[in-house]
C-alpha atoms as a PDB file:
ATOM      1  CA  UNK A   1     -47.548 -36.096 -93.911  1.00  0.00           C
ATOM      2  CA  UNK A   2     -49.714 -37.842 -96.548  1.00  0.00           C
ATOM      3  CA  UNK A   3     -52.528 -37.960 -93.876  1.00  0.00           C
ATOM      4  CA  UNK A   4     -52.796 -33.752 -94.401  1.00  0.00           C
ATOM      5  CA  UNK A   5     -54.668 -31.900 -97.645  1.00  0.00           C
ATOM      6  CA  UNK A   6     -52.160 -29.356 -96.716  1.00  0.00           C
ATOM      7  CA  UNK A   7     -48.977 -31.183 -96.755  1.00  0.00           C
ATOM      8  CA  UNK A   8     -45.390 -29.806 -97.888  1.00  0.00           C
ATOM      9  CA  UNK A   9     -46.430 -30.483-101.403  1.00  0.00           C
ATOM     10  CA  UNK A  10     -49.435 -28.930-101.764  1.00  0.00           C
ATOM     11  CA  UNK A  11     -49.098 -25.701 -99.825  1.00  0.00           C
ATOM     12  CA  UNK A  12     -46.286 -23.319 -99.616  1.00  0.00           C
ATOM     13  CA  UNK A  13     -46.264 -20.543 -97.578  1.00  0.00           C
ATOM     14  CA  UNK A  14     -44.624 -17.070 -98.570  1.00  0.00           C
ATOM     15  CA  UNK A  15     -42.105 -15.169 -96.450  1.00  0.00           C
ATOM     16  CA  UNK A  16     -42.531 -11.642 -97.933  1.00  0.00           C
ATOM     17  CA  UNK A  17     -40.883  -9.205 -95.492  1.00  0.00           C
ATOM     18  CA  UNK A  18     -39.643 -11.827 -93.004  1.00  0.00           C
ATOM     19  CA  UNK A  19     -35.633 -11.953 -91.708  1.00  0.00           C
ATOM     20  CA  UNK A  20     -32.961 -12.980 -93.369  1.00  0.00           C
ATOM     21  CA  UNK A  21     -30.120 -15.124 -93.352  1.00  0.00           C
ATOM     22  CA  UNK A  22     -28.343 -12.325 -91.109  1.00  0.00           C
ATOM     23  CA  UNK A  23     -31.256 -12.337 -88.741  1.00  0.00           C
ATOM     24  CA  UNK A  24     -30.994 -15.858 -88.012  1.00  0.00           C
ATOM     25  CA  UNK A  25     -27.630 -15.485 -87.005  1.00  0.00           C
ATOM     26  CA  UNK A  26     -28.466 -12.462 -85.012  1.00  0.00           C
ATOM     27  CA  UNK A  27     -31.312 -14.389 -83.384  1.00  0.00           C
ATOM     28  CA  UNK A  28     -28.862 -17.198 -82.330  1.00  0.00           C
ATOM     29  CA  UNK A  29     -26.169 -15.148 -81.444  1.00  0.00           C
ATOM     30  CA  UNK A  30     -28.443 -13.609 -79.091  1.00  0.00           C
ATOM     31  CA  UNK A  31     -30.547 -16.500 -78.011  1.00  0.00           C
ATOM     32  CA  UNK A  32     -27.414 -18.179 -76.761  1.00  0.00           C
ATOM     33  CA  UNK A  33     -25.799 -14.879 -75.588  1.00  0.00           C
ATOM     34  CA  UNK A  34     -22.495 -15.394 -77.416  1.00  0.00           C
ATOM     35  CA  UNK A  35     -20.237 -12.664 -77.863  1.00  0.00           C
ATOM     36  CA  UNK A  36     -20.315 -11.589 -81.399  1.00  0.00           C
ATOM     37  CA  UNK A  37     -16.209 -10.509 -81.976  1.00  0.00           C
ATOM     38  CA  UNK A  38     -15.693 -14.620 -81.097  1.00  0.00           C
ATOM     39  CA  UNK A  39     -18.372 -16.721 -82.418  1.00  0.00           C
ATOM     40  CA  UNK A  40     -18.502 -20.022 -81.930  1.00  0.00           C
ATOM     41  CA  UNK A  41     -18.366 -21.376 -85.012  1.00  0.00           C
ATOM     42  CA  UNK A  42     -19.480 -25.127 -84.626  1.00  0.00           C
ATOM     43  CA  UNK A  43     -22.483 -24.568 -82.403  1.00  0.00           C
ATOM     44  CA  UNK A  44     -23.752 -20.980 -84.696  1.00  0.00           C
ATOM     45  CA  UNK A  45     -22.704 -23.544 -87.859  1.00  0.00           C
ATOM     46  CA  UNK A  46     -25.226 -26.460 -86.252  1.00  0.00           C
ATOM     47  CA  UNK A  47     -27.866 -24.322 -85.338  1.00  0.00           C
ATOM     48  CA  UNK A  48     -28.535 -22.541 -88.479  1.00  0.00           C
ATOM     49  CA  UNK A  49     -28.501 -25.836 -90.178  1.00  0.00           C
ATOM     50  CA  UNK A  50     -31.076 -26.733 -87.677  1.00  0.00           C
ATOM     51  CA  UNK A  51     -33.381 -23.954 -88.463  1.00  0.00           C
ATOM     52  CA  UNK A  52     -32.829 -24.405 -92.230  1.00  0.00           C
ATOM     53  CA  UNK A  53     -33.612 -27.738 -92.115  1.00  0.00           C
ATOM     54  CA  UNK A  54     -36.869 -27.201 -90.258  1.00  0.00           C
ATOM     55  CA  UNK A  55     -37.830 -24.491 -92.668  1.00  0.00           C
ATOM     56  CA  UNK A  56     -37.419 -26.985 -95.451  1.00  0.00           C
ATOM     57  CA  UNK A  57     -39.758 -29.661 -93.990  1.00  0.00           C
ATOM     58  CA  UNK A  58     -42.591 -26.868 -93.225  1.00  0.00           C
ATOM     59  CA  UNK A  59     -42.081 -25.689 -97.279  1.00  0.00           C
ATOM     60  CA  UNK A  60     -40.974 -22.657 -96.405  1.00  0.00           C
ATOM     61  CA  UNK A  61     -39.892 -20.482 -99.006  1.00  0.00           C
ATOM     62  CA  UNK A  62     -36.438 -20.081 -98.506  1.00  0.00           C
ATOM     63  CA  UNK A  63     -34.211 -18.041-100.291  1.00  0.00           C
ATOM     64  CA  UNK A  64     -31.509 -18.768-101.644  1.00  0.00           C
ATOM     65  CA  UNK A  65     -29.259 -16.412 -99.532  1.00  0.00           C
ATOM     66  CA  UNK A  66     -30.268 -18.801 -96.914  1.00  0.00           C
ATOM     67  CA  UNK A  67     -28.370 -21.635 -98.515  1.00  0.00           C
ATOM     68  CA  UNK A  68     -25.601 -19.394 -98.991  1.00  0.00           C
ATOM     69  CA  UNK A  69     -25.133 -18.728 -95.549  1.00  0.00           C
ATOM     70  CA  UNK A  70     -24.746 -22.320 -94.798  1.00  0.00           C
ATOM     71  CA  UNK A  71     -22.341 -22.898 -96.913  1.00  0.00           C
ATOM     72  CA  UNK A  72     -20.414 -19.688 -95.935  1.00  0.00           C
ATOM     73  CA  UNK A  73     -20.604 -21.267 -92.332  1.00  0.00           C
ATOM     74  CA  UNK A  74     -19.041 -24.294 -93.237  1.00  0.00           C
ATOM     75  CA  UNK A  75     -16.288 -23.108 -94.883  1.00  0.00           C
ATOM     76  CA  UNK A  76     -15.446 -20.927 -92.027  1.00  0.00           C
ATOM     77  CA  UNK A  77     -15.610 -23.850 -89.762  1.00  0.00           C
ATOM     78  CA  UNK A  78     -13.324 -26.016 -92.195  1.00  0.00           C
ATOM     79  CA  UNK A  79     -10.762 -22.857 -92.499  1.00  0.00           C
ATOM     80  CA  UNK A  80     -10.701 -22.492 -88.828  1.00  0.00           C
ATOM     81  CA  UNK A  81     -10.189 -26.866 -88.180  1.00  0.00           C
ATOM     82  CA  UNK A  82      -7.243 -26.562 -90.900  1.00  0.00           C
ATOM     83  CA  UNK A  83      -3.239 -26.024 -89.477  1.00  0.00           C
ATOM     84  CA  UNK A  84      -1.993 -22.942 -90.231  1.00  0.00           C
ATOM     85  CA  UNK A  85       0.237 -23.012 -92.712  1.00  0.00           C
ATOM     86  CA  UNK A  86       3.966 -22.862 -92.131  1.00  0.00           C
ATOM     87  CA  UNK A  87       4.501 -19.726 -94.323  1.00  0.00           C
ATOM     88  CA  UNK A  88       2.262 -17.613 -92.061  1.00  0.00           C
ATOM     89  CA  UNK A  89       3.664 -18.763 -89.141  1.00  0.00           C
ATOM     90  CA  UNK A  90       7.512 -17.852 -90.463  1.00  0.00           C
ATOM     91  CA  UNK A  91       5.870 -14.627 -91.608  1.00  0.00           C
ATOM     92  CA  UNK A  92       5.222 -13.634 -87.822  1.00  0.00           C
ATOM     93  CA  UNK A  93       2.055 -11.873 -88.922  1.00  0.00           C
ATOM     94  CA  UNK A  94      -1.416 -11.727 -87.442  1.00  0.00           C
ATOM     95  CA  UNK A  95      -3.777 -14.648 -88.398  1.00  0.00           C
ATOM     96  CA  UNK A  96      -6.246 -13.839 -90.268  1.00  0.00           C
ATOM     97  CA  UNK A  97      -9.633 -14.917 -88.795  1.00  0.00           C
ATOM     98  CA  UNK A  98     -11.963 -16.635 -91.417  1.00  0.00           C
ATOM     99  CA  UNK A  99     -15.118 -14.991 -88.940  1.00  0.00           C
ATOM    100  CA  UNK A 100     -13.959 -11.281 -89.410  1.00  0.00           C
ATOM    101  CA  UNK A 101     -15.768 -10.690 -92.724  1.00  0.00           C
ATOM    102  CA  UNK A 102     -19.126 -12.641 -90.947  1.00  0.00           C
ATOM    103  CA  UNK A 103     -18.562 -10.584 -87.839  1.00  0.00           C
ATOM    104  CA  UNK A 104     -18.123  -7.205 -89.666  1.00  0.00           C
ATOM    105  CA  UNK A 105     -21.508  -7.809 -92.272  1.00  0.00           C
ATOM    106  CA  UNK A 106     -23.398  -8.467 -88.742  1.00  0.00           C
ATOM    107  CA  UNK A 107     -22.491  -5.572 -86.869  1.00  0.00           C
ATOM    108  CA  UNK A 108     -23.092  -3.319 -90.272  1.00  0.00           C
ATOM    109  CA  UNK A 109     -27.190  -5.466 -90.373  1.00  0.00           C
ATOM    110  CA  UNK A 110     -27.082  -5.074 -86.935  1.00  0.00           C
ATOM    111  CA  UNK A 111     -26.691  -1.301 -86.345  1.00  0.00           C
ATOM    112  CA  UNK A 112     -29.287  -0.551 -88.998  1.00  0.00           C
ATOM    113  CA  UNK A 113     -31.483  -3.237 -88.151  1.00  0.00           C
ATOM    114  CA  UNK A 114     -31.560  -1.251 -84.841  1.00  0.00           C
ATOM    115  CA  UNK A 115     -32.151   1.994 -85.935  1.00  0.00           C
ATOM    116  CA  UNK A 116     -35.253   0.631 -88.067  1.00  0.00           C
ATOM    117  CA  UNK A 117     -36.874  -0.963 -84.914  1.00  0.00           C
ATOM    118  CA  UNK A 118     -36.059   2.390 -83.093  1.00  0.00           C
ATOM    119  CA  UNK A 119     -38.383   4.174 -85.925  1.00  0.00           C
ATOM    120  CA  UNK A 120     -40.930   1.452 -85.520  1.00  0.00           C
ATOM    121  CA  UNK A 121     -41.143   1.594 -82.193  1.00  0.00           C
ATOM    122  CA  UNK A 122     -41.847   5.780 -82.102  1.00  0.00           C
ATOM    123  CA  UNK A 123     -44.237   5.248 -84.776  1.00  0.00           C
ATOM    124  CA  UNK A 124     -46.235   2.496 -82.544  1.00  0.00           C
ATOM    125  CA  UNK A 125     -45.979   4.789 -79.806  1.00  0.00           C
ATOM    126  CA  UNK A 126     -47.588   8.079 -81.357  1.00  0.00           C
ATOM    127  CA  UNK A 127     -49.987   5.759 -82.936  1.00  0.00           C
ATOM    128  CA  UNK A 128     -51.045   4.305 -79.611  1.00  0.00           C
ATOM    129  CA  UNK A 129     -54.179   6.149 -78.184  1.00  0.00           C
ATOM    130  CA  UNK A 130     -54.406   3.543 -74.752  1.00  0.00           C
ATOM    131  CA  UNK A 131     -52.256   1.455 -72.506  1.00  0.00           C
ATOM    132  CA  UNK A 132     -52.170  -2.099 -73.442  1.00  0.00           C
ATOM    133  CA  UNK A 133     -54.690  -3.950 -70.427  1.00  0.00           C
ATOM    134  CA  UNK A 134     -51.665  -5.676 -68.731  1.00  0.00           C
ATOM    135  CA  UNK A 135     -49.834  -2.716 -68.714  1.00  0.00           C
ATOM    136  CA  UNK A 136     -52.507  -1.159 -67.201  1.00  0.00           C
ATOM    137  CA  UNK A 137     -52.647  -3.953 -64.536  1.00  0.00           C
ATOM    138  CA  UNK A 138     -48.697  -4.028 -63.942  1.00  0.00           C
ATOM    139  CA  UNK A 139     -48.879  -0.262 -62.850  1.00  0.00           C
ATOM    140  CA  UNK A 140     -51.685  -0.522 -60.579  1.00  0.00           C
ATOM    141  CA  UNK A 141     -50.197  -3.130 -58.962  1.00  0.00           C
ATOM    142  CA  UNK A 142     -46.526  -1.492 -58.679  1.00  0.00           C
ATOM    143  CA  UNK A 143     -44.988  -4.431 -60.433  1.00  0.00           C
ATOM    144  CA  UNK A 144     -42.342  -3.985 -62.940  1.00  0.00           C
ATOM    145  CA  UNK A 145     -43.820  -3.957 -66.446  1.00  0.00           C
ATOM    146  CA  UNK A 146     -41.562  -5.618 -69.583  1.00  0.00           C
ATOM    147  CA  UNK A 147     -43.153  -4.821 -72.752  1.00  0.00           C
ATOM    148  CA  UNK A 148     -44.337  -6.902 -75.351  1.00  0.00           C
ATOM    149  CA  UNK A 149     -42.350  -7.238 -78.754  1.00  0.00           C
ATOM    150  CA  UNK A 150     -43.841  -8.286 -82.251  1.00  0.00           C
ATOM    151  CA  UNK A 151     -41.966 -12.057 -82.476  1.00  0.00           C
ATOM    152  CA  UNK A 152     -39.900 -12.343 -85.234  1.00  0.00           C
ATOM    153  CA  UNK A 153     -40.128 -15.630 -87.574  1.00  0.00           C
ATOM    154  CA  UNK A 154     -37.114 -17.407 -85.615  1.00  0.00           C
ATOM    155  CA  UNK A 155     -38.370 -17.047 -82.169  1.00  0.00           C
ATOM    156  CA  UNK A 156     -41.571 -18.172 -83.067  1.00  0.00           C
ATOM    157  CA  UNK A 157     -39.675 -21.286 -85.396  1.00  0.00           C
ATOM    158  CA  UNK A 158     -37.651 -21.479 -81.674  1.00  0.00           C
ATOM    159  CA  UNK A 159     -40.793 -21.956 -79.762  1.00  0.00           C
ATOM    160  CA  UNK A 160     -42.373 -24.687 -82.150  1.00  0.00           C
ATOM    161  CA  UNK A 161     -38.975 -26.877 -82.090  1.00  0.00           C
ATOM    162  CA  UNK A 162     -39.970 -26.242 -78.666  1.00  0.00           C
ATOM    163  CA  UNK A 163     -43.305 -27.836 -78.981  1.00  0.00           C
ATOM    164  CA  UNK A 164     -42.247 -30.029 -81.137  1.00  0.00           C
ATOM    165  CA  UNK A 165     -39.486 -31.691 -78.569  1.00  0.00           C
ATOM    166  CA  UNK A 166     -42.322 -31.603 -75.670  1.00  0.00           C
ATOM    167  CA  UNK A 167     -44.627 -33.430 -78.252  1.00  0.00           C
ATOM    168  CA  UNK A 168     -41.732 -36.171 -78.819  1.00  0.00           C
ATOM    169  CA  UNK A 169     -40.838 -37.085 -75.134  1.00  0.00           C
ATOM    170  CA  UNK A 170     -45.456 -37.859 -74.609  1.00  0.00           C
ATOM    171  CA  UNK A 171     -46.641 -41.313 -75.288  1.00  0.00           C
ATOM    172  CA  UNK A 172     -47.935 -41.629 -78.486  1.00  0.00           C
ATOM    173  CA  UNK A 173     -51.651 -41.788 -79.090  1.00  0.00           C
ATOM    174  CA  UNK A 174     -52.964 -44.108 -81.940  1.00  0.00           C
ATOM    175  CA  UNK A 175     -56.121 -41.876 -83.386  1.00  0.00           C
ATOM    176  CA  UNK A 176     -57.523 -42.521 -86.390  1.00  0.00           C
ATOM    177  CA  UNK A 177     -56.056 -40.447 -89.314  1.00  0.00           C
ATOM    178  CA  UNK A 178     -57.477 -36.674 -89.537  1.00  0.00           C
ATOM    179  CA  UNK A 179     -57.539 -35.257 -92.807  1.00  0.00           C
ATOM    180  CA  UNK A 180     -57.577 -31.061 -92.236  1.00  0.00           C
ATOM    181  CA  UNK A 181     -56.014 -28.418 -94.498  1.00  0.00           C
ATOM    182  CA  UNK A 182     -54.619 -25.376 -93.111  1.00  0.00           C
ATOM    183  CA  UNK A 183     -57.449 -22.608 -94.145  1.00  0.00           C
ATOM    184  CA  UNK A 184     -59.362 -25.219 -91.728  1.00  0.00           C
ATOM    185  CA  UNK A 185     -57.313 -25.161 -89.364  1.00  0.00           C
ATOM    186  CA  UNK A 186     -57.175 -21.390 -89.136  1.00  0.00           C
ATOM    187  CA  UNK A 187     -60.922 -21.313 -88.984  1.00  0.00           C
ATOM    188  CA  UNK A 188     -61.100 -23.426 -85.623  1.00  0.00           C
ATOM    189  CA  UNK A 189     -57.552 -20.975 -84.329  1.00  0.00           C
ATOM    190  CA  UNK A 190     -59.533 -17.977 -85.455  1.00  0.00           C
ATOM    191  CA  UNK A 191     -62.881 -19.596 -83.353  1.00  0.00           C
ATOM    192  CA  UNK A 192     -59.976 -19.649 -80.106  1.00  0.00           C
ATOM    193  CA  UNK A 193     -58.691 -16.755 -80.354  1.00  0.00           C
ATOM    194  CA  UNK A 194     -59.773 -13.422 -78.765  1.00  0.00           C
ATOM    195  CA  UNK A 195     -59.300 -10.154 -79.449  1.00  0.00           C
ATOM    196  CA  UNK A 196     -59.618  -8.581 -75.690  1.00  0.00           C
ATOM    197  CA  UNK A 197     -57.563 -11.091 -74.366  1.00  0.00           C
ATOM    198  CA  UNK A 198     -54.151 -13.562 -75.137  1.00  0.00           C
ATOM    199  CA  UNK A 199     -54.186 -17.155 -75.533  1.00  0.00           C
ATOM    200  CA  UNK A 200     -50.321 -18.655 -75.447  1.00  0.00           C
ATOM    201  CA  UNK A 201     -48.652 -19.888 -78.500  1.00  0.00           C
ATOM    202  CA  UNK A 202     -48.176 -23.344 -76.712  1.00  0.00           C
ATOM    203  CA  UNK A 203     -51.879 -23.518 -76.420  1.00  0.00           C
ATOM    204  CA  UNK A 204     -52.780 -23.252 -80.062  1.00  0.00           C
ATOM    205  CA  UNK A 205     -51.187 -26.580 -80.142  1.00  0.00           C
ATOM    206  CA  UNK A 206     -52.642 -28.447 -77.273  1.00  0.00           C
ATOM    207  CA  UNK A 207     -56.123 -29.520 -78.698  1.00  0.00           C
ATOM    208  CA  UNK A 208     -55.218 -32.087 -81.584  1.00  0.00           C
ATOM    209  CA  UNK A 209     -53.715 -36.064 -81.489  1.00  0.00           C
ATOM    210  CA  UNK A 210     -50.628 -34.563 -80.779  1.00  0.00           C
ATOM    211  CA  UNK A 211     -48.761 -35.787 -84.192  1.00  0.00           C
ATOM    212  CA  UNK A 212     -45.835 -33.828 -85.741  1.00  0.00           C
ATOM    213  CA  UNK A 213     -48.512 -33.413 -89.044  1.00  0.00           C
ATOM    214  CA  UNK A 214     -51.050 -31.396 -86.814  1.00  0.00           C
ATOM    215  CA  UNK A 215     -48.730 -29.919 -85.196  1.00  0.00           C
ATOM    216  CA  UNK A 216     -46.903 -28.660 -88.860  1.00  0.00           C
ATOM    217  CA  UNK A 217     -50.362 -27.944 -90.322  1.00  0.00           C
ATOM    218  CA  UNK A 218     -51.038 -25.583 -86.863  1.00  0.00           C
ATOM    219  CA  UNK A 219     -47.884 -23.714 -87.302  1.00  0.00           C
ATOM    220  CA  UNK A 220     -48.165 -22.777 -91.225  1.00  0.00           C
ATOM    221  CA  UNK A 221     -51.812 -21.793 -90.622  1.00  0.00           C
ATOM    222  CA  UNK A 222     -50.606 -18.951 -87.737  1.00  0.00           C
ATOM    223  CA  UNK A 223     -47.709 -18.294 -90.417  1.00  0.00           C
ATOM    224  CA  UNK A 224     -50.393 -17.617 -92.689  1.00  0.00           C
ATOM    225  CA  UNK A 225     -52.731 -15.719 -90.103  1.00  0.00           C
ATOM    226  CA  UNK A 226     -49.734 -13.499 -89.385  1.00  0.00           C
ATOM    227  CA  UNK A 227     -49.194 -13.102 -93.139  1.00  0.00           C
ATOM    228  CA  UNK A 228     -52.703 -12.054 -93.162  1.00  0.00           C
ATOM    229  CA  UNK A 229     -53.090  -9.525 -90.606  1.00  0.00           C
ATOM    230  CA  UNK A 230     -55.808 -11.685 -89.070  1.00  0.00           C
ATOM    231  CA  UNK A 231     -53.466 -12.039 -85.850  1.00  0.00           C
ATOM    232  CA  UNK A 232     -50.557 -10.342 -83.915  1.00  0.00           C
ATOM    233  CA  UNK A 233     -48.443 -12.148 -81.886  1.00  0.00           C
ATOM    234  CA  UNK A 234     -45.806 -10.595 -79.130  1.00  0.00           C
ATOM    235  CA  UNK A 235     -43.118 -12.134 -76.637  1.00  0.00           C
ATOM    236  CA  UNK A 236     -42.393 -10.744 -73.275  1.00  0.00           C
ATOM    237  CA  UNK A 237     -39.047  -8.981 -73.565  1.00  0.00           C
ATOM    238  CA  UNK A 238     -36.612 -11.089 -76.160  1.00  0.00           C
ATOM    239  CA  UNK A 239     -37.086 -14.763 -75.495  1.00  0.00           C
ATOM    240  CA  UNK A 240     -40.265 -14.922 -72.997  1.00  0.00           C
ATOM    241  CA  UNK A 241     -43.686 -16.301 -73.323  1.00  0.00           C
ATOM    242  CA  UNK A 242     -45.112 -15.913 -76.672  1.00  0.00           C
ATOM    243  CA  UNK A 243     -48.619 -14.855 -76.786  1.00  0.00           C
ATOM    244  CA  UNK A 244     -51.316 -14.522 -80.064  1.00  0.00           C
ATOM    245  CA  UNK A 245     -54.064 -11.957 -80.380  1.00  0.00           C
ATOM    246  CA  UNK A 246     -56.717 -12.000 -82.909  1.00  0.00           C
ATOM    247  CA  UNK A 247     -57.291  -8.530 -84.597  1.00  0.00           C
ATOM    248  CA  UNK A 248     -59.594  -6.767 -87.083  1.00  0.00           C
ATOM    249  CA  UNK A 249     -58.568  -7.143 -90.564  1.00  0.00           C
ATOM    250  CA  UNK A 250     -57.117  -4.573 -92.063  1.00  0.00           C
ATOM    251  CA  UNK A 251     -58.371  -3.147 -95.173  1.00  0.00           C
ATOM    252  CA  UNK A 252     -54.923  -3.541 -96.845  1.00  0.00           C
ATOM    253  CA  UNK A 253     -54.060  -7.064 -95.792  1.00  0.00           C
ATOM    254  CA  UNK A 254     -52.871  -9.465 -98.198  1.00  0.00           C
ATOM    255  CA  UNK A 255     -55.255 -11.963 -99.588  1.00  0.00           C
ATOM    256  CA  UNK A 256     -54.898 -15.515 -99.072  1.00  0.00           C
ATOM    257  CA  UNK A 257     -52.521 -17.688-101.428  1.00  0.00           C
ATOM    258  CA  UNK A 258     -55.111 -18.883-103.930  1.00  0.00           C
ATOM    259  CA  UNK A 259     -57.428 -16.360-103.905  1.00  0.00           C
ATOM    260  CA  UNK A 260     -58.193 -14.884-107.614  1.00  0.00           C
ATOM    261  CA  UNK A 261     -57.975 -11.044-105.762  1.00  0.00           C
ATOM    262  CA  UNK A 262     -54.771 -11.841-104.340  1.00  0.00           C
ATOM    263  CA  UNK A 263     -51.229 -10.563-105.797  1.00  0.00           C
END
């Protein structure tokens, strides 16, 4: 990473109103359609750790109800490899699953987590004066139209492991070193981007040396577009193609991390 200005070290990005610990889980749960009353520990357990440790190489700032989760996880996972004990078993009473207290705080985050994206949604819907263009399109041509969601942080940290893995199984080009810090790489994002129409997440990534450094430095600076309000970004239906609009800044948008104006 030393080959970046804008390496772990020297740039961290905020997280203010992104998910949670009980998100992630969510997201997972979801992502590999598990039922949620019989979770499978090891895989949900590996996973998050996954995520968490990808959030720690891009300096994320994670909380530390994060790290609590993981270490919930694994003592679920150890409680549920250990013997029951003989005294339980004599008793003849129910086990008592180490996931019910997990499973019940998920359902509770999940029901109002719900109800909050059911209130977002109306209010996006009276505030909407036009058809998005491809829904437009869809209807004209009598095609069934999904519509577009605002991607969370995981599925967009899901579709850069994604890129990431692609980006591993490629040859290997030797370039020269490029030395680029992320307010430059937003610039040249912000030059590709278009307002009328949507460019795919993938592509965002496809016109560097291919290196897991550019690649980093391209994902904090849309993290830090979308913290910005210089972007919006939106999947088709849960987990489909993720694709990044530029927008107008809004007059209330955050300033950047530095910036003597900023909070």
């Amino acid at each position: 990473m030393s080959e970046f200005e804008s390496s772990p070290d020297a740039y961290t990005v905020k997280l203010e109103g992104f998910e949670g610990p009980l998100d992630l889980l969510i997201h997972l749960i979801r992502k590999h359609e598990l039922d949620i009353y019989n979770i499978p520990i090891a895989l949900i357990t590996e996973q998050y750790l996954r995520y968490i440790e990808l959030m720690q190489e891009l300096n994320l700032d994670v909380a530390g109800e994060f790290l609590v989760m993981a270490s919930t996880l694994i003592h679920i996972k150890s409680r549920l490899l250990l013997p029951r004990p003989e005294t339980a078993s004599e008793a003849g009473g129910p086990d008592e699953d180490p996931r019910e207290t997990l499973v019940r705080r998920l359902l509770e985050h999940q029901k109002y987590k719900t109800a909050a994206e059911l209130l977002h949604e109306r209010e996006t819907l009276r505030a909407a004066q036009l058809p998005r263009p491809d829904a437009a399109v869809a209807a004209a041509m009598q095609d069934e139209f999904e519509p577009e969601l605002e991607v969370d942080l995981f599925s967009l940290m899901a579709a850069f492991r994604g890129v990431l893995e692609r980006a591993n199984r490629r040859p290997r080009m030797v370039l020269p070193p490029e030395q680029m810090s992320i307010h430059e790489r937003m610039h040249q994002l912000l030059e590709q981007l278009s307002e009328t129409e949507a460019c795919g997440f993938e592509e965002l990534f496809a016109d560097g040396d291919g290196s897991r450094p550019f690649m980093i430095v391209t994902f904090l600076a849309i993290l830090e577009m979308i913290r910005l309000k210089v972007i919006r970004v939106f999947q088709a239906g849960s987990f489909g193609a993720i694709r990044v609009y530029k927008r107008p800044r809004p007059v209330d948008a955050p300033h950047p991390i530095g910036d003597p104006q900023g909070n």
